[in-house]
N, C-alpha and C. Protein backbone atom coordinates (compact mmCIF):
# COMPACT_ATOMS: atom_id res chain seq x y z
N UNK A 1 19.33 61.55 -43.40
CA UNK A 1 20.46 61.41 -44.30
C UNK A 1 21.05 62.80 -44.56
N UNK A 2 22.44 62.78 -44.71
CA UNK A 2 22.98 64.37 -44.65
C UNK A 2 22.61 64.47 -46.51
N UNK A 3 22.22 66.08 -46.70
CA UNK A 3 22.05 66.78 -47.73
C UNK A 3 23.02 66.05 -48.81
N UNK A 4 24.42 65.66 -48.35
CA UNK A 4 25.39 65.99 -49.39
C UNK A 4 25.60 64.58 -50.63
N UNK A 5 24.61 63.54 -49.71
CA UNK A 5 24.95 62.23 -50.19
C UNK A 5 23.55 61.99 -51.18
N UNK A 6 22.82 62.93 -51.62
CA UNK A 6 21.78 63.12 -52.59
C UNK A 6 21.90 62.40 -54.21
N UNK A 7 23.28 62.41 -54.16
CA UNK A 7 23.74 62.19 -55.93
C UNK A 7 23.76 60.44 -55.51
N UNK A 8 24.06 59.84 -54.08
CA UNK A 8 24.54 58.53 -53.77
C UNK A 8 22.96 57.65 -53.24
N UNK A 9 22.37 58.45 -52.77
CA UNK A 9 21.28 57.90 -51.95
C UNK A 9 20.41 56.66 -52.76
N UNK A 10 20.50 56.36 -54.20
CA UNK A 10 19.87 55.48 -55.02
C UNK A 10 20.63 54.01 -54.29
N UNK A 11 22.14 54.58 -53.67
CA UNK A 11 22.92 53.36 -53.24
C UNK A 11 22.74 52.24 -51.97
N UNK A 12 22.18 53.28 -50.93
CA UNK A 12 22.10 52.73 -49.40
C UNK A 12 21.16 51.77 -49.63
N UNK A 13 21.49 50.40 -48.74
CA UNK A 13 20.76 49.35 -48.76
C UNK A 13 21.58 48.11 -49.45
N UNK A 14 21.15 47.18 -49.03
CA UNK A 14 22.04 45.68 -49.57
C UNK A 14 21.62 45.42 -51.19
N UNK A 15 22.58 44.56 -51.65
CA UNK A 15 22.34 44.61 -53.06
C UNK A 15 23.23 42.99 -52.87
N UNK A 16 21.97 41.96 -53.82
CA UNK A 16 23.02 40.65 -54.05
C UNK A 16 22.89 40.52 -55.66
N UNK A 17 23.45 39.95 -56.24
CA UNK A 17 23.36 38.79 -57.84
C UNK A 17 24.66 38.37 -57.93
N UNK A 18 24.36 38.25 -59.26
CA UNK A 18 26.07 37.05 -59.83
C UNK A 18 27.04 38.29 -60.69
N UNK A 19 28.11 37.71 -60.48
CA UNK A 19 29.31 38.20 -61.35
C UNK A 19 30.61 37.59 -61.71
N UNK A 20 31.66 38.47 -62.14
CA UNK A 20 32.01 37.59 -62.65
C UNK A 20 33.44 37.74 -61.82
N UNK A 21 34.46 36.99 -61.48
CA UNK A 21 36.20 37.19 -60.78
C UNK A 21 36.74 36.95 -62.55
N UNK A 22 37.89 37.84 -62.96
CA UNK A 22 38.68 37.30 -64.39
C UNK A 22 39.65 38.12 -63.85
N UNK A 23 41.15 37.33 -64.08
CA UNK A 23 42.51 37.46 -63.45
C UNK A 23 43.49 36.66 -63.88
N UNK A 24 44.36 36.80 -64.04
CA UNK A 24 45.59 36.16 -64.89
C UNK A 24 44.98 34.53 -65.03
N UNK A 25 44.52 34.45 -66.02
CA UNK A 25 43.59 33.34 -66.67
C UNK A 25 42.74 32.62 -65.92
N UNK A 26 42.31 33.55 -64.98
CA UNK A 26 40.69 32.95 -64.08
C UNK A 26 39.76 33.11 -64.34
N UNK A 27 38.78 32.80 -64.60
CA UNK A 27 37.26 33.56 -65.01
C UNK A 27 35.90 32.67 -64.56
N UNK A 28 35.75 33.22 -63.67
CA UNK A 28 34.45 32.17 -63.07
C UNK A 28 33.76 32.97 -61.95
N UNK A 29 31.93 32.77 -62.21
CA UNK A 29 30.89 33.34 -61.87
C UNK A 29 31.08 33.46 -60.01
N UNK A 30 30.71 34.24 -59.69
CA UNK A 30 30.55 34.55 -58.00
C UNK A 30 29.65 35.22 -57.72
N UNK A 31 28.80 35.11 -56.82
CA UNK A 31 27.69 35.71 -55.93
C UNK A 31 28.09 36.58 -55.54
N UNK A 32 27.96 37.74 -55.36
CA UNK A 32 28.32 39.38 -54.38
C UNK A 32 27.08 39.60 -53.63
N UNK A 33 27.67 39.83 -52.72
CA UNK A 33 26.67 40.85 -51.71
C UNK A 33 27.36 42.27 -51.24
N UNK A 34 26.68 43.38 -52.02
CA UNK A 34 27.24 44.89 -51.38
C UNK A 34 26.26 45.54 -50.54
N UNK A 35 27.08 46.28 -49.76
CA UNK A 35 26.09 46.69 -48.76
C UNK A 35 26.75 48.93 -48.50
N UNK A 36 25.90 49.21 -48.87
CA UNK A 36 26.27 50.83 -48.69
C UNK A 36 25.39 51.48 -47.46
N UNK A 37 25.38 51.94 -46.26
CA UNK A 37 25.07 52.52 -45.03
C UNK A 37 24.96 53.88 -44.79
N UNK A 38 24.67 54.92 -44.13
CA UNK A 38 24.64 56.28 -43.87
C UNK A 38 24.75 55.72 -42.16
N UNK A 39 25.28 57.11 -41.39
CA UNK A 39 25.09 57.60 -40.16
C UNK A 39 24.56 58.69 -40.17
N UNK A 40 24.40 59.69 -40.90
CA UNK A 40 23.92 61.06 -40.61
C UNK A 40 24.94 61.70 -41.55
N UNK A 41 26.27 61.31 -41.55
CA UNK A 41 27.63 62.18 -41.66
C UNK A 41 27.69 62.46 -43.15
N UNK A 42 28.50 63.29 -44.08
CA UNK A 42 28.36 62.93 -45.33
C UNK A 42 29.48 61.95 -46.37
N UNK A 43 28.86 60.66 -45.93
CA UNK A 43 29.93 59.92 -46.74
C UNK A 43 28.91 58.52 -46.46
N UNK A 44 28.98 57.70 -47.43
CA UNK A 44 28.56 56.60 -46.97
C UNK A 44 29.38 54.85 -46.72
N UNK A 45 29.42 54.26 -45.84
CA UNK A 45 30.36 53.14 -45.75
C UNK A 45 29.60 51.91 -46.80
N UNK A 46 30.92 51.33 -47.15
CA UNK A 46 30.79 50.60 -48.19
C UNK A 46 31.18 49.15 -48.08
N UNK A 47 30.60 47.95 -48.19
CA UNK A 47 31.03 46.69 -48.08
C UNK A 47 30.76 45.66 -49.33
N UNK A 48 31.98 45.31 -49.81
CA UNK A 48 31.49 44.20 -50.96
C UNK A 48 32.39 42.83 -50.81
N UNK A 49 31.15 41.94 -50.79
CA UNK A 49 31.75 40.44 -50.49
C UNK A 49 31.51 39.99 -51.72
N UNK A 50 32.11 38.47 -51.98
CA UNK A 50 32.27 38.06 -52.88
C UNK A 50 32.62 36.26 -52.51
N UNK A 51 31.72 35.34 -53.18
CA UNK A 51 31.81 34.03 -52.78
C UNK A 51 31.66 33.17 -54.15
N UNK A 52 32.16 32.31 -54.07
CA UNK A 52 32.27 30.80 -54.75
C UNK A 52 30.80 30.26 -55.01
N UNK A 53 30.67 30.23 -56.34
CA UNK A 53 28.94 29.91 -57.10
C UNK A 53 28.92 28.75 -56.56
N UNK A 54 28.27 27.52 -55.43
CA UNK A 54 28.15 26.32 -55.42
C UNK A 54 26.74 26.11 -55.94
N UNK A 55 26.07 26.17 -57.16
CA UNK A 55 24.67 26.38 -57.76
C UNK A 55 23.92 27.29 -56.58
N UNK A 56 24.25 28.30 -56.94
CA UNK A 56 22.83 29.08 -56.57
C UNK A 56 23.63 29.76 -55.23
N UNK A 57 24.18 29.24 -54.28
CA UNK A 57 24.26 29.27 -52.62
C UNK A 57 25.52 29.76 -52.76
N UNK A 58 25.64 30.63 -51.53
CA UNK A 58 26.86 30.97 -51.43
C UNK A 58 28.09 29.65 -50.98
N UNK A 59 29.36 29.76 -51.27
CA UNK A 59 30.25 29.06 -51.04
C UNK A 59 31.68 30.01 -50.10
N UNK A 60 32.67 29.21 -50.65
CA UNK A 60 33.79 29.42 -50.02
C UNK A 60 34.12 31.02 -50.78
N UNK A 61 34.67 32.30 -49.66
CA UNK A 61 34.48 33.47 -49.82
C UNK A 61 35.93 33.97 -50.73
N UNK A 62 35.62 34.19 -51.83
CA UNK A 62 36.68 34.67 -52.90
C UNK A 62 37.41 36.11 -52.64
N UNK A 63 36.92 37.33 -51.79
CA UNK A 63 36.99 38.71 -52.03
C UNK A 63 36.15 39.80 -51.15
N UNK A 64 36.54 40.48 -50.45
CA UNK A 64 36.34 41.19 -49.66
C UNK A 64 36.88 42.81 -49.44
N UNK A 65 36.23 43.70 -49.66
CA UNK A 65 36.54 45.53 -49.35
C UNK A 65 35.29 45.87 -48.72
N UNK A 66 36.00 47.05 -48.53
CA UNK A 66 35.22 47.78 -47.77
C UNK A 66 35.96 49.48 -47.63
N UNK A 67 35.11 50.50 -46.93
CA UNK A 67 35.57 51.67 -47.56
C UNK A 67 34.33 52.89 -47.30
N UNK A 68 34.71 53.53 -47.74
CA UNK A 68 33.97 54.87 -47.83
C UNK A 68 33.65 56.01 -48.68
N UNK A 69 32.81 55.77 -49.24
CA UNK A 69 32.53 57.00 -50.47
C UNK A 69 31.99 57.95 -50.09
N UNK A 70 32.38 59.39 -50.37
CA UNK A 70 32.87 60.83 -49.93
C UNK A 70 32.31 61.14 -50.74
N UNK A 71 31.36 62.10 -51.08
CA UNK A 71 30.67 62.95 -51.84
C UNK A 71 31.59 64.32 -52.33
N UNK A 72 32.15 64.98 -53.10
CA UNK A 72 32.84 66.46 -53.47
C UNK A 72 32.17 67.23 -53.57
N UNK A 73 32.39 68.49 -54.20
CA UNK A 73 31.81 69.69 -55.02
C UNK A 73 31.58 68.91 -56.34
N UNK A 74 30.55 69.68 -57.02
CA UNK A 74 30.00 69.59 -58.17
C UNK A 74 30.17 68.18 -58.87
N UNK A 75 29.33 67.31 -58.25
CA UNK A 75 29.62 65.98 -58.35
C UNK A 75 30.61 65.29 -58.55
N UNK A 76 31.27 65.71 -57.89
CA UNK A 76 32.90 64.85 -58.31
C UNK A 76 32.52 63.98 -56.41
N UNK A 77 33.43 62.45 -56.50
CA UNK A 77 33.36 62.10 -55.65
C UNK A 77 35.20 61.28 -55.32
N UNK A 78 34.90 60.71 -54.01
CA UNK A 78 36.78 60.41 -53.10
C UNK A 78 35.87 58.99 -52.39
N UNK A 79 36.97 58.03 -53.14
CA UNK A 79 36.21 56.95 -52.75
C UNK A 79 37.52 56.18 -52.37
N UNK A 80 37.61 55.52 -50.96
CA UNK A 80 38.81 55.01 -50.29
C UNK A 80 38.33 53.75 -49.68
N UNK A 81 39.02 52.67 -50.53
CA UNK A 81 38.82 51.30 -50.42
C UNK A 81 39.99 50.38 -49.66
N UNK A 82 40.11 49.74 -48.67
CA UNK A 82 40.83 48.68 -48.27
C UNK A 82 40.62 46.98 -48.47
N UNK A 83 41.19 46.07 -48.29
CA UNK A 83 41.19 44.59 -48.30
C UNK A 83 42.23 43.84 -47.39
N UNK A 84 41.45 42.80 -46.88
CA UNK A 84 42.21 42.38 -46.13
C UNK A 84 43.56 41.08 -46.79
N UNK A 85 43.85 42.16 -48.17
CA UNK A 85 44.96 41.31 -48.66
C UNK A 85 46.13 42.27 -48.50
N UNK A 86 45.98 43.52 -48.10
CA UNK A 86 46.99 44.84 -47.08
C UNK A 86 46.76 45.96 -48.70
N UNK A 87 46.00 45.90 -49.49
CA UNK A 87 45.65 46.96 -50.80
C UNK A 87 44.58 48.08 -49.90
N UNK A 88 44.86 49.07 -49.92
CA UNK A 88 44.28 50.08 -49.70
C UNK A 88 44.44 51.29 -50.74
N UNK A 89 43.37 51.87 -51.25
CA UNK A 89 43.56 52.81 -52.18
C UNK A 89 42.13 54.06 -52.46
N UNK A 90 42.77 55.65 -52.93
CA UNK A 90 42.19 56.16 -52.77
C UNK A 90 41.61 56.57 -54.27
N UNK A 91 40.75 56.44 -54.56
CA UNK A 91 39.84 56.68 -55.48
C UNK A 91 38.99 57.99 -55.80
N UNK A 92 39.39 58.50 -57.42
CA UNK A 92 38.64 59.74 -57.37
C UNK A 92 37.67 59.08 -59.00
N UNK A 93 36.40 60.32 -58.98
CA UNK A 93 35.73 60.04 -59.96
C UNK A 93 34.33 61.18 -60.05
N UNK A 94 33.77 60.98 -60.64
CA UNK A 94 32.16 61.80 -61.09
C UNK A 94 31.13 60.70 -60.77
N UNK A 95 30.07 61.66 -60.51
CA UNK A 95 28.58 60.97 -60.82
C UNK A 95 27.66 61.66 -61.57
N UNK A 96 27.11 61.22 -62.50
CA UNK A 96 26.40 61.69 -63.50
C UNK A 96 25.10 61.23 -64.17
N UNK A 97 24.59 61.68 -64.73
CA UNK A 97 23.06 61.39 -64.91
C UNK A 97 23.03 61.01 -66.56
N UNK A 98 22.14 59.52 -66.48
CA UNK A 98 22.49 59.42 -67.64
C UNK A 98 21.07 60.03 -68.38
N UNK A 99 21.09 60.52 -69.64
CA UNK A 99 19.95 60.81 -70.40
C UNK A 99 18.97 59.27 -70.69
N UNK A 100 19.52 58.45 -70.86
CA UNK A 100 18.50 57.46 -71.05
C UNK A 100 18.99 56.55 -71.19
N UNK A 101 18.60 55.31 -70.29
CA UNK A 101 18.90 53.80 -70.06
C UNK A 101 17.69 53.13 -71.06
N UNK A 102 18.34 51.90 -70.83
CA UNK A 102 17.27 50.84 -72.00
C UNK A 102 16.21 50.69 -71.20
N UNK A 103 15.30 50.87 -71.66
CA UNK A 103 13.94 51.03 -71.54
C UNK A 103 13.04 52.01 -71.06
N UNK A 104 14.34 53.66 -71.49
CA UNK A 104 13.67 54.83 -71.36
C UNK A 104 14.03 55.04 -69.96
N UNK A 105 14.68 54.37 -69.13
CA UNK A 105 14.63 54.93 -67.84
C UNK A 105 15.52 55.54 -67.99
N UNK A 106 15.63 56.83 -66.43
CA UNK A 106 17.05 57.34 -66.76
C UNK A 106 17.58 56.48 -65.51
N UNK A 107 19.07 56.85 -65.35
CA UNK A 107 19.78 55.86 -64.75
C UNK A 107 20.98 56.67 -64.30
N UNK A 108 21.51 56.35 -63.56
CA UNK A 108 22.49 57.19 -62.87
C UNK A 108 24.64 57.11 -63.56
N UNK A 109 25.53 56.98 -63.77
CA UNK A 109 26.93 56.27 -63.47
C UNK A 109 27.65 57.12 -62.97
N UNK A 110 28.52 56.19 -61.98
CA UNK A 110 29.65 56.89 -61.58
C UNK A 110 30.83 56.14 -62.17
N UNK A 111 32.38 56.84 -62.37
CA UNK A 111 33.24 56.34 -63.14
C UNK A 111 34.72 56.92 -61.88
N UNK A 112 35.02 55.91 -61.57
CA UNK A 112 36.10 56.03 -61.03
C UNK A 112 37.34 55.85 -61.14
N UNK A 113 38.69 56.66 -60.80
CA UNK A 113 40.02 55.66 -61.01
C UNK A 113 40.66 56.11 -60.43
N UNK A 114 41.97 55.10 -59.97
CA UNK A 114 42.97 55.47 -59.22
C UNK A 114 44.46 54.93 -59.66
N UNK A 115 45.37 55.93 -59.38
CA UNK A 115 46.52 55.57 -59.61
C UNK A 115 47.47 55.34 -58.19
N UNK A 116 46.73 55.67 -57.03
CA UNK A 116 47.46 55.33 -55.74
C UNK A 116 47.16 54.35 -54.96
N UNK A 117 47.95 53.46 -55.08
CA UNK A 117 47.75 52.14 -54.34
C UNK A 117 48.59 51.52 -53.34
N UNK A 118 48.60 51.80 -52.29
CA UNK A 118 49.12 51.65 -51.01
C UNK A 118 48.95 49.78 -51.14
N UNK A 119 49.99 48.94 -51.08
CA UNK A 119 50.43 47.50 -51.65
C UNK A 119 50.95 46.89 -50.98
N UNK A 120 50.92 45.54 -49.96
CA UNK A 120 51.58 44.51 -50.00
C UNK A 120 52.07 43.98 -51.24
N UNK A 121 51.40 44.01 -52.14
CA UNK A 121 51.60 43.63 -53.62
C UNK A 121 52.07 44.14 -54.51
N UNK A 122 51.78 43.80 -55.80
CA UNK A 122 52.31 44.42 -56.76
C UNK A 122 51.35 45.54 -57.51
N UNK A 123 49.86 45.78 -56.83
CA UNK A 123 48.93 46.39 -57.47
C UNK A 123 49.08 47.64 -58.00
N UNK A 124 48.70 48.83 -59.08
CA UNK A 124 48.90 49.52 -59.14
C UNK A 124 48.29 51.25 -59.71
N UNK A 125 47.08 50.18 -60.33
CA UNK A 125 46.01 51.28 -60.82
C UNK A 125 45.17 50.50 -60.93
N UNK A 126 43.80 51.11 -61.25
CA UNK A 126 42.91 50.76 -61.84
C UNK A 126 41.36 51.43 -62.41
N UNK A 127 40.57 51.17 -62.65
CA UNK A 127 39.07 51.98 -63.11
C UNK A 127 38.00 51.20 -62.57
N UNK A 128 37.19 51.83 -62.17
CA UNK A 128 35.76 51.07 -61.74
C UNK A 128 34.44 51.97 -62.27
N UNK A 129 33.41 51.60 -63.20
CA UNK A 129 32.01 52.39 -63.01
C UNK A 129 31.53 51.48 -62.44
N UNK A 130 30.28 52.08 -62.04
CA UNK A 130 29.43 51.66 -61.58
C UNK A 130 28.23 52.32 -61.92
N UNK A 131 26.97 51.49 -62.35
CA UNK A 131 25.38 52.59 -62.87
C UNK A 131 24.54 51.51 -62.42
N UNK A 132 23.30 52.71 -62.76
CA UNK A 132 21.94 52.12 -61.85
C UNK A 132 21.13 52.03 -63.59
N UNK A 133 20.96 50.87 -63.57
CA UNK A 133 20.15 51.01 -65.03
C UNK A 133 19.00 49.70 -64.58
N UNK A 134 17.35 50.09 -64.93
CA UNK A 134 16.69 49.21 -64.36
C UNK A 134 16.88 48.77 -63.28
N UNK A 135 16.68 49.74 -62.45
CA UNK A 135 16.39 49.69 -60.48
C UNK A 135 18.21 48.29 -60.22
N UNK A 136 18.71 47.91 -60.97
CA UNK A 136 19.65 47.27 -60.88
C UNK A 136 21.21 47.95 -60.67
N UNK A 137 22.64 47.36 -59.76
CA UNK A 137 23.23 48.09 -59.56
C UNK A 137 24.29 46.87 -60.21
N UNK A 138 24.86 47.98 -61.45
CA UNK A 138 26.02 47.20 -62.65
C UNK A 138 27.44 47.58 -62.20
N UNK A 139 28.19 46.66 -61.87
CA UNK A 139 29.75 47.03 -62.12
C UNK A 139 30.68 46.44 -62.63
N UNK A 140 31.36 47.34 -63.09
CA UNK A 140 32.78 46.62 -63.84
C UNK A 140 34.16 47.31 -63.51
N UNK A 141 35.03 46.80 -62.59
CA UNK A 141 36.34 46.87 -61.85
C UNK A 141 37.63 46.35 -62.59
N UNK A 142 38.51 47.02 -63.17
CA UNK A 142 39.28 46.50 -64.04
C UNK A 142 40.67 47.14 -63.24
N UNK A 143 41.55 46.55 -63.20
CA UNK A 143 43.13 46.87 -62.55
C UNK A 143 44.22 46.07 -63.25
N UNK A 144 45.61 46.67 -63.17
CA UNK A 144 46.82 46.81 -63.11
C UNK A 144 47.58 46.15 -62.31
N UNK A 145 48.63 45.65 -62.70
CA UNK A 145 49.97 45.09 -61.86
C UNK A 145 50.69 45.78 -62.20
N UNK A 146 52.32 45.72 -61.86
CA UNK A 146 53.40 46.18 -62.06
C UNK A 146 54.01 45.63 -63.58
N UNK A 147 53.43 44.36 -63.47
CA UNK A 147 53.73 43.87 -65.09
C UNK A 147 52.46 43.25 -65.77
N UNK A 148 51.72 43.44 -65.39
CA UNK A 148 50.32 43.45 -66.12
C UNK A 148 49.34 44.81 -66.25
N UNK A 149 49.28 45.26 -67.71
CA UNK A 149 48.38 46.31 -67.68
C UNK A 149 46.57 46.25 -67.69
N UNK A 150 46.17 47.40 -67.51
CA UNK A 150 44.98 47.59 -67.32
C UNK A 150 44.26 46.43 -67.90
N UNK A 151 43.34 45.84 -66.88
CA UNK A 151 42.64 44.55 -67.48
C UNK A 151 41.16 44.19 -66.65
N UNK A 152 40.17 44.00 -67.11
CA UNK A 152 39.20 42.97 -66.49
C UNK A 152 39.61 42.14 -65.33
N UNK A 153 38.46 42.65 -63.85
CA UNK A 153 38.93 42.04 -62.97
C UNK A 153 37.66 41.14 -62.15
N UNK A 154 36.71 42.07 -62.32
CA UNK A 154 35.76 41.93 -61.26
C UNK A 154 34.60 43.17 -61.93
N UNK A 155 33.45 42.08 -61.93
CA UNK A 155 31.74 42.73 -62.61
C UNK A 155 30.91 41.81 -61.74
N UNK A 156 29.68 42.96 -61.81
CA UNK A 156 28.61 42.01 -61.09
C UNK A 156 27.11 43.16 -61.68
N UNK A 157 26.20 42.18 -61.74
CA UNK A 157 24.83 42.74 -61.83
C UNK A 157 24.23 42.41 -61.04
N UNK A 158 23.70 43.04 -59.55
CA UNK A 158 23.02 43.00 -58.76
C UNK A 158 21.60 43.55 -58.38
N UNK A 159 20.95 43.33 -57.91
CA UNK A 159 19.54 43.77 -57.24
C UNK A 159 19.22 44.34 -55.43
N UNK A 160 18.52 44.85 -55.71
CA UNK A 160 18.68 45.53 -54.01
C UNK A 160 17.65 44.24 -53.29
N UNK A 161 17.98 44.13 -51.88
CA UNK A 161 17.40 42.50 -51.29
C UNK A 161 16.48 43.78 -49.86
């Protein structure tokens, strides 16, 4: 693994659980599966699916990116996400160490956001963290329209498989 992806390395490896899709009055549970990779190089590739709760099993596929997170200087990181709905966007943010998660562990977050969003659509910003609290990987993805502001989009609490 290259030196530089040290602050990311808690990430590589598949990760599934439940979460949640909420969007101009949608809100209903979905299964994710993310998957973060190394080659050697310093950046790691990034994949997150997203499917339809049919109890328990995956279903019909709600959501799909993929992308590449770039490690910086002094923990700052460049995180560049596409979808095959034509949204591509480049993402900046930190990673940081937290002093103490519930149950004394420490735990990692990164906090991201972007205001450039390359659009078929109307998309236009948004924020994402993401933390490692109890060997578990938490996120919460919140975005923008052109006439809808910053809002709840997409969370999930997952486990590494």
């Amino acid at each position: 693994m290259h030196p530089g992806l040290k602050g990311l390395a808690w990430l590589i490896g598949h990760w599934e659980g439940f979460g949640q899709t909420q969007w101009q009055g949608t809100d209903k549970r979905v299964l994710e599966q993310v998957d973060f990779h190394h080659n050697g190089e310093p950046y790691l590739h990034y994949l997150l699916q997203a499917y339809e709760d049919e109890d328990g099993q995956l279903g019909k596929p709600v959501y799909m990116e993929t992308g590449f997170w770039v490690p910086q200087e002094k923990n700052e990181l460049m995180v560049v996400i596409c979808n095959p709905e034509g949204v591509a966007q480049k993402w900046f943010g930190s990673i940081t160490g937290l002093e103490s998660a519930p149950g004394g562990e420490l735990g990692t977050k990164i906090d991201l956001t972007t205001d450039a969003a390359l659009s078929e659509g109307t998309h236009t910003a948004g924020t994402r963290l993401y933390g490692r609290i109890q060997q578990k990987l938490l996120f919460a993805c919140d975005r923008a329209d052109q006439d809808i502001p910053l809002a709840p989009w997409l969370t999930g609490e997952l486990e590494r498989k």
